[in-house]
N, C-alpha and C. Protein backbone atom coordinates (compact mmCIF):
# COMPACT_ATOMS: atom_id res chain seq x y z
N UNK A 1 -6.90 25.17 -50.54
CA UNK A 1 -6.76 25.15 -49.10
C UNK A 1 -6.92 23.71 -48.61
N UNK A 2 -5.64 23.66 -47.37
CA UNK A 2 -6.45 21.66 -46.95
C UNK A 2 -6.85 21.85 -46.19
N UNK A 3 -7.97 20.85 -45.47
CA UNK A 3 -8.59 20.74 -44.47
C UNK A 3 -7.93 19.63 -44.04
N UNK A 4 -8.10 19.97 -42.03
CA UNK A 4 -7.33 19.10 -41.37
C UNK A 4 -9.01 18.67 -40.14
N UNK A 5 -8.43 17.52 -39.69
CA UNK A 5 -9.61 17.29 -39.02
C UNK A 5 -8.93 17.63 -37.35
N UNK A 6 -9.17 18.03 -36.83
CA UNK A 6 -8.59 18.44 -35.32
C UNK A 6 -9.58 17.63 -34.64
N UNK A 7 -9.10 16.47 -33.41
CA UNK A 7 -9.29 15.83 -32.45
C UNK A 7 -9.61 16.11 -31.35
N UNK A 8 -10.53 15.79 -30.51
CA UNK A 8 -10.69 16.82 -29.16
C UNK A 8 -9.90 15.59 -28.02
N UNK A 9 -8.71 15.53 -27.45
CA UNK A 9 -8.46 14.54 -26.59
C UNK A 9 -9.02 14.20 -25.25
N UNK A 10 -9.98 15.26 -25.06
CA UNK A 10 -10.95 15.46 -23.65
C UNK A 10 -11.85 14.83 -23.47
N UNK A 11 -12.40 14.30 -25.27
CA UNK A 11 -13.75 13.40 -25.25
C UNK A 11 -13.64 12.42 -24.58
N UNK A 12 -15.16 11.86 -24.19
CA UNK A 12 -15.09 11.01 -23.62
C UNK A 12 -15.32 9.66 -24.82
N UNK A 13 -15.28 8.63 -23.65
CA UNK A 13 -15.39 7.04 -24.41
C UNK A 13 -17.00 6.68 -24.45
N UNK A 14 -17.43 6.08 -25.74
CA UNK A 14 -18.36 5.76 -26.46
C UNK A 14 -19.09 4.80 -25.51
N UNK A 15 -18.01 3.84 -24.95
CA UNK A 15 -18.81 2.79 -24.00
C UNK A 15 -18.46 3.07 -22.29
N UNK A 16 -18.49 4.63 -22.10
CA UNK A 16 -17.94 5.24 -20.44
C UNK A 16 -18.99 4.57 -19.69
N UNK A 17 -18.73 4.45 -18.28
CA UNK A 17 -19.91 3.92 -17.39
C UNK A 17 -19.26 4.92 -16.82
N UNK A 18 -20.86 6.06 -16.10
CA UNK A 18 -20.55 6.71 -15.60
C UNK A 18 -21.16 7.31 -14.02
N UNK A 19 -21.51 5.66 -14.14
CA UNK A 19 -22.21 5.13 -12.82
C UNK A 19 -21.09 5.10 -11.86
N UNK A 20 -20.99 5.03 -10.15
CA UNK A 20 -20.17 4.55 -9.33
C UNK A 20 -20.40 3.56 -9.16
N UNK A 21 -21.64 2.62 -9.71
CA UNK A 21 -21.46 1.35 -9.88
C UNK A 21 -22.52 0.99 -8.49
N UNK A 22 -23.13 0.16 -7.76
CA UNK A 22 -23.74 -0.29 -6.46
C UNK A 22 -23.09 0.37 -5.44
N UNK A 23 -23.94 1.14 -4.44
CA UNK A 23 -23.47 1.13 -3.07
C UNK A 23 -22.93 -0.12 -2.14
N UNK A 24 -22.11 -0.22 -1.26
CA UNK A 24 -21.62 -1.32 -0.28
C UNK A 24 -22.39 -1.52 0.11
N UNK A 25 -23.60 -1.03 0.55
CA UNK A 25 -24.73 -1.22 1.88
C UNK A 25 -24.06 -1.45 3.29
N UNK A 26 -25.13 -2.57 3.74
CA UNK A 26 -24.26 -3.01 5.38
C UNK A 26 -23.17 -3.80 5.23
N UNK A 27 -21.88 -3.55 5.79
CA UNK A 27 -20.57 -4.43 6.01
C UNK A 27 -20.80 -5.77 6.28
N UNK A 28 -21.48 -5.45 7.31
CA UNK A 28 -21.53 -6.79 8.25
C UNK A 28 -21.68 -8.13 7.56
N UNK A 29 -21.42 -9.19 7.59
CA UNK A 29 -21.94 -10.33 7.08
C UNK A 29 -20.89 -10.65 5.87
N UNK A 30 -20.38 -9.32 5.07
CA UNK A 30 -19.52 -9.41 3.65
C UNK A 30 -18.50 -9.38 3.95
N UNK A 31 -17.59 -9.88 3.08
CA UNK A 31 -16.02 -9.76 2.44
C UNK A 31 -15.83 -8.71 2.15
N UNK A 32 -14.88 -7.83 2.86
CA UNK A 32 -14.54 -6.98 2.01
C UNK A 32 -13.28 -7.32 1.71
N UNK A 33 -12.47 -6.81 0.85
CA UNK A 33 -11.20 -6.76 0.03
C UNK A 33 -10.63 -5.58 -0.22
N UNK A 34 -9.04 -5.39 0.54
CA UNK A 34 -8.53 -4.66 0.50
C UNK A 34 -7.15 -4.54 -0.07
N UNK A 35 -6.66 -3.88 -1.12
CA UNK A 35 -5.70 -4.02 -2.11
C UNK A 35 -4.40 -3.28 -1.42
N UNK A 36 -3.71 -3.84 -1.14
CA UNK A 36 -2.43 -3.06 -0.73
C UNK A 36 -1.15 -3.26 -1.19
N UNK A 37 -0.18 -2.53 -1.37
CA UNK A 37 0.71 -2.58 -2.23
C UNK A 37 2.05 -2.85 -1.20
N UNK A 38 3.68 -2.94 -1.86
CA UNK A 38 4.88 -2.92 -1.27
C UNK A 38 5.69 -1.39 -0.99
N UNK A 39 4.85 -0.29 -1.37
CA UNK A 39 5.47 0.87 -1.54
C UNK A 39 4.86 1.57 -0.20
N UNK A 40 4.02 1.82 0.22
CA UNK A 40 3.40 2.99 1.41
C UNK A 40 2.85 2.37 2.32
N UNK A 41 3.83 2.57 3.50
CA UNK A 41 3.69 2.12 4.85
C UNK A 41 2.61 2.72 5.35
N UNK A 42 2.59 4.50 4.90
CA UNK A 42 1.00 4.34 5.28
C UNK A 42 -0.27 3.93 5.12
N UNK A 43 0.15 3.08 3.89
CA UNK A 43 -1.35 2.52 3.55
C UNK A 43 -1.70 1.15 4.11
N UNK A 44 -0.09 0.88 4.35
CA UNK A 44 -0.11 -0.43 5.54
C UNK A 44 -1.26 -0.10 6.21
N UNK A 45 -0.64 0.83 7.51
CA UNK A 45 -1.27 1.24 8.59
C UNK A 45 -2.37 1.54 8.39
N UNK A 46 -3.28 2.29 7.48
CA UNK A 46 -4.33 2.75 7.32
C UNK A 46 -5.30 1.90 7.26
N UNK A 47 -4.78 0.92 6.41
CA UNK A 47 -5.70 -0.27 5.60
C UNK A 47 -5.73 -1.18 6.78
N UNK A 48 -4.37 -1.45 7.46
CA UNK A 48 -4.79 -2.42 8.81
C UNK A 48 -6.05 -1.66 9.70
N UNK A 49 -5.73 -0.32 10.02
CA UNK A 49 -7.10 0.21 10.68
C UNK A 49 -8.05 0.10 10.21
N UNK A 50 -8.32 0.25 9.14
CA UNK A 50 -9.56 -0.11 8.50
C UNK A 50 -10.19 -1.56 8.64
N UNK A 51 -9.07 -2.43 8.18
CA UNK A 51 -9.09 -3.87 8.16
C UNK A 51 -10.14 -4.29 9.76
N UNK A 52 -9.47 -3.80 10.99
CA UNK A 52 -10.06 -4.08 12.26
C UNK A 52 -10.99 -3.29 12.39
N UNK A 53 -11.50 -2.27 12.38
CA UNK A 53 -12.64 -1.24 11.93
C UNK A 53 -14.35 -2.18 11.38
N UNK A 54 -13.81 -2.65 10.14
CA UNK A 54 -14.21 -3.47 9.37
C UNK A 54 -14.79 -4.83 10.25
N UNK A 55 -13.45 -5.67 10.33
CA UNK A 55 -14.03 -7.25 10.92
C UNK A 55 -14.86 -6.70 13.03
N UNK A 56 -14.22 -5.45 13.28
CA UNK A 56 -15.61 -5.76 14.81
C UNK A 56 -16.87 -5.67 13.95
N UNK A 57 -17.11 -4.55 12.87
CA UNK A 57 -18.32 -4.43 12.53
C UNK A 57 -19.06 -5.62 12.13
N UNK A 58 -18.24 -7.03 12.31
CA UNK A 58 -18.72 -8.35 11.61
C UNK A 58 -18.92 -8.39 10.13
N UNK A 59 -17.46 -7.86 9.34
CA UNK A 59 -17.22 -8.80 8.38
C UNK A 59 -16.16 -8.73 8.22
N UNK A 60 -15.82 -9.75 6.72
CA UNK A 60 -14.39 -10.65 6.86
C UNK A 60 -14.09 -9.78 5.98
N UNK A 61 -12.27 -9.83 6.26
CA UNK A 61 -11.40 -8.71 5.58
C UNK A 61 -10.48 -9.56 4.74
N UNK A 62 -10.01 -9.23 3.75
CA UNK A 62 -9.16 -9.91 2.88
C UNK A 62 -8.41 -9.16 2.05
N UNK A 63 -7.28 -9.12 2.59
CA UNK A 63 -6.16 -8.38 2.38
C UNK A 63 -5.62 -8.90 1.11
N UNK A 64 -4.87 -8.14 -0.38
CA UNK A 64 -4.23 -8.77 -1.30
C UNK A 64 -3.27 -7.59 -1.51
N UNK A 65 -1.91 -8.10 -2.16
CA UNK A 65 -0.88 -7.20 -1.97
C UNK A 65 -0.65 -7.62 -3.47
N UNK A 66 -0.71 -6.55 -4.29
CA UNK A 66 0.09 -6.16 -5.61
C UNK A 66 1.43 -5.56 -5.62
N UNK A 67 2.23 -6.67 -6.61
CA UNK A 67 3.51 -5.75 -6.57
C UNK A 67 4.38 -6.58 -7.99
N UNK A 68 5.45 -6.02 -8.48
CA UNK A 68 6.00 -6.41 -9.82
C UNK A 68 4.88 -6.79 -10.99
N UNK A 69 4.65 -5.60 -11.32
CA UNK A 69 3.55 -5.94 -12.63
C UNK A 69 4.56 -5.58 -14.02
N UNK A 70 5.55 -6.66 -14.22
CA UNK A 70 6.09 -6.31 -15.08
C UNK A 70 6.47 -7.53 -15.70
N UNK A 71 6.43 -8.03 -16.59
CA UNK A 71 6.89 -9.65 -17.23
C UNK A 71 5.99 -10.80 -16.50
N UNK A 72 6.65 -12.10 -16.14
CA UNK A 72 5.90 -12.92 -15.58
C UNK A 72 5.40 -12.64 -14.33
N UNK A 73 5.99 -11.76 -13.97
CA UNK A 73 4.99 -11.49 -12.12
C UNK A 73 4.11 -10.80 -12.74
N UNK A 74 3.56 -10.10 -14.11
CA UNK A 74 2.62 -9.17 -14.48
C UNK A 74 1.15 -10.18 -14.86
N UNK A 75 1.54 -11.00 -15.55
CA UNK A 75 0.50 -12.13 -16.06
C UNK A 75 0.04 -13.10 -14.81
N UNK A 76 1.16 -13.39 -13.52
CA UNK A 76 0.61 -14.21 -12.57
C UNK A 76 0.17 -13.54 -11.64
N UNK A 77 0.25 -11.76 -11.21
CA UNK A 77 -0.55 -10.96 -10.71
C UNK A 77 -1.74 -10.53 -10.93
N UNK A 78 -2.13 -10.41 -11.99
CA UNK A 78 -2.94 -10.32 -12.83
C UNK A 78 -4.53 -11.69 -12.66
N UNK A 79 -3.76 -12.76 -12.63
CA UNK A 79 -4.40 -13.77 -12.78
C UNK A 79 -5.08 -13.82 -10.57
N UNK A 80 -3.92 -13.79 -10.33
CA UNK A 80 -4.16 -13.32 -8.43
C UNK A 80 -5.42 -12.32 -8.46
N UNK A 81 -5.26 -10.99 -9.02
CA UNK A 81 -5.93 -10.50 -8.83
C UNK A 81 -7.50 -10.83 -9.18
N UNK A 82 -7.82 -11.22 -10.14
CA UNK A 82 -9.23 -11.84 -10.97
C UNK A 82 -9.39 -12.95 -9.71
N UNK A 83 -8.78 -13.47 -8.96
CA UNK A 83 -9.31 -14.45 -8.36
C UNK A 83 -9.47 -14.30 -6.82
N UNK A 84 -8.60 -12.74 -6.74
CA UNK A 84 -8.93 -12.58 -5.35
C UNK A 84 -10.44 -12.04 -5.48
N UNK A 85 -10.78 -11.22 -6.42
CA UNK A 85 -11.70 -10.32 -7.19
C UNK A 85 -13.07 -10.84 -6.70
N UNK A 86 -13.00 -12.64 -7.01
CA UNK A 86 -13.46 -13.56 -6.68
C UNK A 86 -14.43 -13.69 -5.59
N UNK A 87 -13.60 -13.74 -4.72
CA UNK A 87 -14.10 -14.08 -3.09
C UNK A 87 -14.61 -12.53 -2.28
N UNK A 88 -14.14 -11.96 -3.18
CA UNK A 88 -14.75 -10.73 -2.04
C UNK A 88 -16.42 -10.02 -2.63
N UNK A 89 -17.19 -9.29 -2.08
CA UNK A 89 -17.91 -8.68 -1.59
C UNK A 89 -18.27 -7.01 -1.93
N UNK A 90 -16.75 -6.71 -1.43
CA UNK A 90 -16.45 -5.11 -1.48
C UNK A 90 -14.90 -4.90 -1.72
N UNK A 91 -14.87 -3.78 -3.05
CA UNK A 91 -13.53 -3.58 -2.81
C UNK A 91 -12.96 -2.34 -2.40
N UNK A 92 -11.84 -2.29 -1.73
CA UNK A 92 -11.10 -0.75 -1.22
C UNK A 92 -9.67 -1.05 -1.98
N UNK A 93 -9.36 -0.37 -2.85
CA UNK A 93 -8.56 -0.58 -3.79
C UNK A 93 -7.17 0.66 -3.87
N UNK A 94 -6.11 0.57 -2.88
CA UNK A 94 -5.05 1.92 -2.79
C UNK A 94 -4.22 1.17 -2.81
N UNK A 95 -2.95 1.99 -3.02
CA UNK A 95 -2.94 3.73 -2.94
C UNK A 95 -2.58 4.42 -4.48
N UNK A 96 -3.38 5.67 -4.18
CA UNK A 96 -2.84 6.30 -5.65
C UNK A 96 -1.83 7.15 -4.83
N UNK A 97 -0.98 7.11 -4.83
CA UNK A 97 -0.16 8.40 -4.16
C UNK A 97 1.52 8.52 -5.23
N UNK A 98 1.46 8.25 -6.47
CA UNK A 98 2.18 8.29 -7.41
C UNK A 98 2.12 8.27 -9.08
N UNK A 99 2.57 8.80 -9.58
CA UNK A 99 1.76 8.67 -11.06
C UNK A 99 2.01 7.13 -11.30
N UNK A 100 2.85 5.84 -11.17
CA UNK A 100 2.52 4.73 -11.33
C UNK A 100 1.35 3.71 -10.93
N UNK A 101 1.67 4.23 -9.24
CA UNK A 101 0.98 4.12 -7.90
C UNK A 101 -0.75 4.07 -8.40
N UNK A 102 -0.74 5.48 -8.58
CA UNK A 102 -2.13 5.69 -8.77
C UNK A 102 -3.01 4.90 -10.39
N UNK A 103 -2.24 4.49 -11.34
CA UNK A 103 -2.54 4.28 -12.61
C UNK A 103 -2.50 2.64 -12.12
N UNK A 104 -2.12 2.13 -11.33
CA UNK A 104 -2.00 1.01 -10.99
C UNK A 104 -3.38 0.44 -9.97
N UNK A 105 -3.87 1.86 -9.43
CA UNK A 105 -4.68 1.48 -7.88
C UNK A 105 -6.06 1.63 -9.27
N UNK A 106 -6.05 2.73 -9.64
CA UNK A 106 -7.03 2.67 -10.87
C UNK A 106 -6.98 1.73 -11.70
N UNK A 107 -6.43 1.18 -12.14
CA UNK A 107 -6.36 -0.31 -13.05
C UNK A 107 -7.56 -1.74 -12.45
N UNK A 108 -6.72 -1.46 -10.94
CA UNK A 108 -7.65 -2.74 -10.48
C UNK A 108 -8.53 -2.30 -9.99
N UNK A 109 -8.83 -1.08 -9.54
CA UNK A 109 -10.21 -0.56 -9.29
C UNK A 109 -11.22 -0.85 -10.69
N UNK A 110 -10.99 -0.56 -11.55
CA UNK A 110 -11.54 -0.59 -12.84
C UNK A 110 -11.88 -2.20 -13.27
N UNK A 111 -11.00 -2.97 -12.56
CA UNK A 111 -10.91 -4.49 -13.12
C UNK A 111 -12.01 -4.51 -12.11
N UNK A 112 -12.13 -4.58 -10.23
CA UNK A 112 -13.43 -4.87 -9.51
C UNK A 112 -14.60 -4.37 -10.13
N UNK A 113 -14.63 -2.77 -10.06
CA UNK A 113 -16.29 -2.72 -10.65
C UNK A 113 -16.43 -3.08 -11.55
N UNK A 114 -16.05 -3.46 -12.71
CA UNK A 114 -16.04 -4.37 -14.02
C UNK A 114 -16.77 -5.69 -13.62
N UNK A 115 -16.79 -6.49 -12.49
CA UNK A 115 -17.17 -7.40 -12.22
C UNK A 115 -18.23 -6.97 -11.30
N UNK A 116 -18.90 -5.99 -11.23
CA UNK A 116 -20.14 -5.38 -10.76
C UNK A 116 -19.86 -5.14 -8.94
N UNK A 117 -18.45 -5.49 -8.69
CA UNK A 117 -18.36 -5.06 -6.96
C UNK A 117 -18.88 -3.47 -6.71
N UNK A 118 -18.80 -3.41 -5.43
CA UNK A 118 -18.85 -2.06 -4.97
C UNK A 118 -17.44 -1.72 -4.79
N UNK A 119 -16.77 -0.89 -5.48
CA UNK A 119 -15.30 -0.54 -5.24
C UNK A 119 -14.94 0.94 -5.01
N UNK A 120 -14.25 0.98 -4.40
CA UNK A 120 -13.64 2.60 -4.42
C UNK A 120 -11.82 2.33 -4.20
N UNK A 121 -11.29 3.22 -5.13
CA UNK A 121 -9.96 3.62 -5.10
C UNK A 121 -9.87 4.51 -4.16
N UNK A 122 -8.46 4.87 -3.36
CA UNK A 122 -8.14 5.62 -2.59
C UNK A 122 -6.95 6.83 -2.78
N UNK A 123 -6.97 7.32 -2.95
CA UNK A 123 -5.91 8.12 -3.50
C UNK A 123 -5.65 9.42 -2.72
N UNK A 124 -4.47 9.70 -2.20
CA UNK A 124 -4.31 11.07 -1.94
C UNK A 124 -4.19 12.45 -2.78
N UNK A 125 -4.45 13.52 -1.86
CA UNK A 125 -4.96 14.95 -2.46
C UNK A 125 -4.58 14.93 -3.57
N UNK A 126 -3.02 14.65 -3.49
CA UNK A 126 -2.33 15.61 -5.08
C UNK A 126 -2.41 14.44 -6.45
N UNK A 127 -3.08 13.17 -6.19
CA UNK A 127 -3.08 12.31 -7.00
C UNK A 127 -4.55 12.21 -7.53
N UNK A 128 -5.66 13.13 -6.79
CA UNK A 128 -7.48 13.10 -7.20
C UNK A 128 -7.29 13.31 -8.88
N UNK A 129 -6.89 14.08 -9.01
CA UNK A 129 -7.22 14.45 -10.59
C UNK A 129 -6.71 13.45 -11.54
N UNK A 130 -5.89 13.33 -11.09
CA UNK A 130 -4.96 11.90 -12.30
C UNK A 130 -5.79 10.62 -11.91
N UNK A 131 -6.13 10.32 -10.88
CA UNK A 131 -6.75 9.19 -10.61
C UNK A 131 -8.04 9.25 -10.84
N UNK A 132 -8.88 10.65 -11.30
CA UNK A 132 -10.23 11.15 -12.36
C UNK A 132 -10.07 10.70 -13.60
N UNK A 133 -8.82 10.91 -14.08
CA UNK A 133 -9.01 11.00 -15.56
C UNK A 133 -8.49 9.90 -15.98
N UNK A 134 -7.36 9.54 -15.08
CA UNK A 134 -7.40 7.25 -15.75
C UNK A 134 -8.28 6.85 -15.61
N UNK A 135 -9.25 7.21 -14.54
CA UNK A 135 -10.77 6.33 -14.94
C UNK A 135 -11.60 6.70 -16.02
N UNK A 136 -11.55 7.62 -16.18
CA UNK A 136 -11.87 8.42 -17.10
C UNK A 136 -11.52 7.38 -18.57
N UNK A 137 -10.54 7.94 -19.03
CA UNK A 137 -9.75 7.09 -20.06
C UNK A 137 -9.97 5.80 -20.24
N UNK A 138 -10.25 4.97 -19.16
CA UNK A 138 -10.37 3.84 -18.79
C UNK A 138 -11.92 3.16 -18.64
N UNK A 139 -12.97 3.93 -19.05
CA UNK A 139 -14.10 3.71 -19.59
C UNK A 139 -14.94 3.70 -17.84
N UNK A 140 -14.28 4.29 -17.02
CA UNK A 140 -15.25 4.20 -15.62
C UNK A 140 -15.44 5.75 -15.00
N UNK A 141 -15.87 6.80 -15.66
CA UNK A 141 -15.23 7.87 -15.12
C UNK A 141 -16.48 8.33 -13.81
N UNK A 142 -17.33 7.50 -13.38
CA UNK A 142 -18.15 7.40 -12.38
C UNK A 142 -17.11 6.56 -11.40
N UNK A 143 -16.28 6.22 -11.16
CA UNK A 143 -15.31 5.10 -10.21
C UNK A 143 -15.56 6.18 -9.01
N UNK A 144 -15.61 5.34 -8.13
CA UNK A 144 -15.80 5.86 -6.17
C UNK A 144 -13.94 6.71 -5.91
N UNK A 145 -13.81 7.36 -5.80
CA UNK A 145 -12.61 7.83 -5.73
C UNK A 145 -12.70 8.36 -3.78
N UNK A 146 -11.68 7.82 -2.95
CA UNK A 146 -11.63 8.95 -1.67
C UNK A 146 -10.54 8.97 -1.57
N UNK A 147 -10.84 10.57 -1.02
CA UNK A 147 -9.27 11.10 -1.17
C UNK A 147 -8.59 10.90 0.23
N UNK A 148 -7.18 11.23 0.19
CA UNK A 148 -6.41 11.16 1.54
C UNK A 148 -5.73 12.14 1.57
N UNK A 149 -5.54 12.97 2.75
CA UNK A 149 -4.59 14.07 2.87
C UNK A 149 -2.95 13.81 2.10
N UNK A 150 -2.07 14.76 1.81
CA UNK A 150 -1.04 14.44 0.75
C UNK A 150 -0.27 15.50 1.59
N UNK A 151 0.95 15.52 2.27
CA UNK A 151 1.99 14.27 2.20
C UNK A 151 1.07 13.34 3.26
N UNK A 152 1.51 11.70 2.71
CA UNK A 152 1.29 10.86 3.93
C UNK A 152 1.71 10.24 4.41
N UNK A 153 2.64 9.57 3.36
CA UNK A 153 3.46 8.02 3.85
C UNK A 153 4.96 9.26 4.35
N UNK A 154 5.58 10.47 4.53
CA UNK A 154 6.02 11.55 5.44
C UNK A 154 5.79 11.30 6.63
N UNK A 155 4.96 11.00 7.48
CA UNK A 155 3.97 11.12 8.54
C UNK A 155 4.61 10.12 9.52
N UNK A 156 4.70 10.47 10.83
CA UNK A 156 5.04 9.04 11.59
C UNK A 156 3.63 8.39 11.63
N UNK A 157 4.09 7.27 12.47
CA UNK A 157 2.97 5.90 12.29
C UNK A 157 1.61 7.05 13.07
N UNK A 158 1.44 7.78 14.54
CA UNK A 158 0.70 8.26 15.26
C UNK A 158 -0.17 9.41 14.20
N UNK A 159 0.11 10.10 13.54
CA UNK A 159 -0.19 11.25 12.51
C UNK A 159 -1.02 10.24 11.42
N UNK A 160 -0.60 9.16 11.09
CA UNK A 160 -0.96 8.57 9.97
C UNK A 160 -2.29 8.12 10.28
N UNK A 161 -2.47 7.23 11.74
CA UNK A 161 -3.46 6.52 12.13
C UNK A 161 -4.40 7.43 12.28
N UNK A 162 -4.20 8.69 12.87
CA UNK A 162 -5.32 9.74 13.16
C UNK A 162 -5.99 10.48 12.05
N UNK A 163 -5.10 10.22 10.85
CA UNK A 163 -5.82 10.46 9.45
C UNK A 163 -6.50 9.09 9.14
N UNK A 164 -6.50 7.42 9.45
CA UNK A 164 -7.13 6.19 9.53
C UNK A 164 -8.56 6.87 10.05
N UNK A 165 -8.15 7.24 10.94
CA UNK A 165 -9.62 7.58 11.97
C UNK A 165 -10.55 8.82 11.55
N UNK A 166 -10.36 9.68 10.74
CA UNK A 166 -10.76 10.59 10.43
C UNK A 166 -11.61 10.08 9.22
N UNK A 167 -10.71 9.36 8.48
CA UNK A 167 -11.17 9.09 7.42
C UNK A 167 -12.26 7.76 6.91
N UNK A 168 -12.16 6.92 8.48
CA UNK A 168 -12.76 5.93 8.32
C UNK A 168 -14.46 6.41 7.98
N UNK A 169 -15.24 6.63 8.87
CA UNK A 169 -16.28 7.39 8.41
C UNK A 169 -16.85 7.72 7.03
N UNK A 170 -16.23 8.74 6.57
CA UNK A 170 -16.20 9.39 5.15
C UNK A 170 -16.08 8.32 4.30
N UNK A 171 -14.92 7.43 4.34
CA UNK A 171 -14.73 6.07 3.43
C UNK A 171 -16.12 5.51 3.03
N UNK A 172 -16.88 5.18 4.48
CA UNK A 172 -17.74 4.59 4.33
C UNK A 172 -19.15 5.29 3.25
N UNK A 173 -19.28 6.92 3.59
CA UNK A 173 -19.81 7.28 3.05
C UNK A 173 -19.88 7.34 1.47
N UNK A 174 -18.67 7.50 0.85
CA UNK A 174 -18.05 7.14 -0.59
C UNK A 174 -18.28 6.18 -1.00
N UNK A 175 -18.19 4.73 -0.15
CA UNK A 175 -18.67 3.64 -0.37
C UNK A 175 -20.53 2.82 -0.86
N UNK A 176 -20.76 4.18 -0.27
CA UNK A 176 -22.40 3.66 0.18
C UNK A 176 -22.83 3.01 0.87
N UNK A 177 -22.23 3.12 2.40
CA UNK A 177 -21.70 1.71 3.06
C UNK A 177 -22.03 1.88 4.18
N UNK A 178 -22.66 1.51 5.01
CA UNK A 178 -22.84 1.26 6.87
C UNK A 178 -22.28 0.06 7.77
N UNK A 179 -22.08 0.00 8.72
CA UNK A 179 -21.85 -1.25 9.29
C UNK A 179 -23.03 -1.53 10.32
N UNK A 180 -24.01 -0.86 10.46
CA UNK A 180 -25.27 -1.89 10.50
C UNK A 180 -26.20 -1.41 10.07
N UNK A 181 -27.64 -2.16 9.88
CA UNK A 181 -28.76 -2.18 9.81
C UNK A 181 -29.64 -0.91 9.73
N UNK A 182 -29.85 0.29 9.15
CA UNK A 182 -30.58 0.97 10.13
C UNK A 182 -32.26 0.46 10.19
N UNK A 183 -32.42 1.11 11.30
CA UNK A 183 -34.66 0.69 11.99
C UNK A 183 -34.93 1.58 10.38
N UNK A 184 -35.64 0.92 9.98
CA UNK A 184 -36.77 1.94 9.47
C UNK A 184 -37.80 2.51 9.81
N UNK A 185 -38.07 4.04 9.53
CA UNK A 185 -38.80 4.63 10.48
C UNK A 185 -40.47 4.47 10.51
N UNK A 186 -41.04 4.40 11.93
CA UNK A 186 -42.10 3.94 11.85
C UNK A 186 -42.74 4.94 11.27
């Protein structure tokens, strides 16, 4: 009789962090960094709401746009990214809203908390699970994941923003994040 050794492909990785890594704490005062791509206008919009959301609460926003990760725009994006990585504080790292999309928003999510930021990926409904298990795979399966209603970039600009606003809040909570101070109680 032969024996075969059967593989479990579910296991996890030997060196997983399965931490979410530091809370954001208070906004105010920090960089945050926000990853936006050439594909979803709603994440334009969203991320700009956020973006102003963000700087009244008094801190600085820093927008970086990924796009052609394929040949030499892949190695000089790449190198962009590590250095935007750099200057910021906090990262908000979208959109997963595609199986590329999302393996892509997880990539550099995985590259920030790697460098000990507070990061969270953003991903809509129908993309949560795939954007679980590339982190997963990807040795972070603690990564801050918030979700977004699915369809979105469907949506006119008015529908989109009112999911901005809904969601701003909650973001923060995922984040570990306030935009001020609280009293501590006497």
């Amino acid at each position: 009789m032969t024996m075969g050794k059967v593989l479990d492909p579910t296991s996890t990785r030997d060196d997983d962090v399965a931490s979410p890594g530091p809370d954001a704490g208070v906004l105010a005062g920090k960089r945050i960094g926000i990853r936006v791509d050439n594909i979803w206008r709603a994440w334009d919009w969203i991320s700009g709401d956020w973006a102003a959301k963000l700087e009244q609460a008094g801190a600085t926003v820093s927008l970086w746009r990924g796009y052609g990760r394929s040949g030499e725009d892949a190695d000089r994006l790449d190198r962009e990214l590590r250095e935007w990585l750099k200057g910021i504080d906090v990262a908000i790292i979208g959109l997963a809203n595609c199986g590329s999309c999302t393996g892509w928003t997880v990539r550099d999510a995985i590259a920030a908390a790697s460098t000990g930021l507070p990061t969270v990926a953003v991903a809509t409904e129908n993309f949560r699970a795939f954007a679980h298990e590339i982190a997963a795979r990807g040795g972070r399966s603690g990564l801050r994941v918030h979700v977004l209603p699915y369809p979105l970039n469907e949506l006119e600009q008015v529908q989109v923003m009112a999911v901005a606003e809904q969601h701003f809040g909650p973001l923060l909570e995922t984040m570990g994040a306030s935009l001020e101070q609280r009293e501590a109680a006497e």
